[in-house]
Protein backbone atom coordinates (compact mmCIF):
# COMPACT_ATOMS: atom_id res chain seq x y z
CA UNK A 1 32.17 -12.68 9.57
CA UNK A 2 32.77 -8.97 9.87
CA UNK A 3 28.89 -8.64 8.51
CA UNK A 4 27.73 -10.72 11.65
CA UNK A 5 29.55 -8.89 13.84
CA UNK A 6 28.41 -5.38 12.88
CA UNK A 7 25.00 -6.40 12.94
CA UNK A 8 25.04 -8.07 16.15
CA UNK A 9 26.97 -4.60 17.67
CA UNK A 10 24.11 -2.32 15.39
CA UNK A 11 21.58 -4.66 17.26
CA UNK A 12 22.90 -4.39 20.85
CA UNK A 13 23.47 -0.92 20.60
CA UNK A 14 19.33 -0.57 19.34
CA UNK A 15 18.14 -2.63 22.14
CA UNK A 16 20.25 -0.03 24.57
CA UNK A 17 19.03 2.86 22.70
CA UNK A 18 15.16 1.71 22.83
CA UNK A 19 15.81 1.13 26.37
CA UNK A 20 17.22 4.52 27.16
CA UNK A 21 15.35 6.61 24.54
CA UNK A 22 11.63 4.04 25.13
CA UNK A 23 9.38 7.44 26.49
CA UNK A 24 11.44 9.70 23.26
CA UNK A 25 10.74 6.82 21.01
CA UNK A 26 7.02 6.83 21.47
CA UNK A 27 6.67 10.16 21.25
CA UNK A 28 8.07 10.00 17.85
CA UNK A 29 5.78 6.93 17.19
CA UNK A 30 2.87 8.86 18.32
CA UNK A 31 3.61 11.29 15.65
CA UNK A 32 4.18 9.33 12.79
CA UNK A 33 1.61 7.02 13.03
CA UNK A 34 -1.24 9.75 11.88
CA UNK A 35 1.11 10.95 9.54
CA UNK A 36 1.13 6.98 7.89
CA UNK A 37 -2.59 6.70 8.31
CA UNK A 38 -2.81 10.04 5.96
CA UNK A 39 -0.57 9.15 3.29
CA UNK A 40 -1.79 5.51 3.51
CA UNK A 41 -5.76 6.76 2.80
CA UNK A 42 -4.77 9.18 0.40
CA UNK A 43 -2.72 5.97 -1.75
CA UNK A 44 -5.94 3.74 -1.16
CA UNK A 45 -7.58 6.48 -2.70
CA UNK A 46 -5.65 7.18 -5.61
CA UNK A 47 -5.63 3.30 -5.90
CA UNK A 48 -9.44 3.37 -6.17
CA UNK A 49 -9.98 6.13 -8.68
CA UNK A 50 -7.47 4.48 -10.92
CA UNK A 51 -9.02 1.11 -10.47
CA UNK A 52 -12.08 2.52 -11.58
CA UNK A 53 -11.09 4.65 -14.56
CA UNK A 54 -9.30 1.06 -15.55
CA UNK A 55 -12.85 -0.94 -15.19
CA UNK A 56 -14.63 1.67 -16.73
CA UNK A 57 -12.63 2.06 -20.14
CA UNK A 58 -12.23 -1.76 -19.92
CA UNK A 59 -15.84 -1.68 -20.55
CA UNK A 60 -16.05 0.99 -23.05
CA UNK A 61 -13.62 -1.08 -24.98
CA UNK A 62 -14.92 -3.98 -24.97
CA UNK A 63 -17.77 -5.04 -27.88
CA UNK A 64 -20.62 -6.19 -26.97
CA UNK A 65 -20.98 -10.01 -27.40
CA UNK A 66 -22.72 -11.65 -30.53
CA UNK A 67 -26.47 -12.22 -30.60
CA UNK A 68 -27.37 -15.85 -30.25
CA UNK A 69 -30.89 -15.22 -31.84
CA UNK A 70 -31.34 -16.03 -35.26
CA UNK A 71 -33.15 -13.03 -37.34
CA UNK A 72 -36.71 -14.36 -39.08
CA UNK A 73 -37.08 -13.45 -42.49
CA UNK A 74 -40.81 -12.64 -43.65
């Protein structure tokens, strides 16, 4: 019960705060947002390399499958 209530005061006292703080509170959201969009390209691109070193030694690792052809003998 004590649980409910402190989140139900942490959210009234939010919505207040966004009200009174709304022009501060996009100016912070303004800020971070390019700042996500950074970090966020620079993980996609870490991501990628490593997804390609992964394929690539996958493939180097791999032996090539059996020939189906049967050799002639002269």
């Amino acid at each position: 019960m004590k649980i409910l209530l402190g989140g139900i005061a942490a959210l009234v006292l939010g919505v207040i705060g966004l009200i009174i703080w709304f022009f501060d509170f996009l100016m912070i959201l303004k800020g971070l947002v390019p700042i996500a969009l950074i970090l966020g390209g620079a993980l996609a691109i870490y991501l990628g390399i490593e997804d390609i070193k992964t394929s690539a030694s996958a493939e180097e690792e791999t032996p090539p499958p059996p020939s189906t052809e049967k050799e002639t003998k002269e």
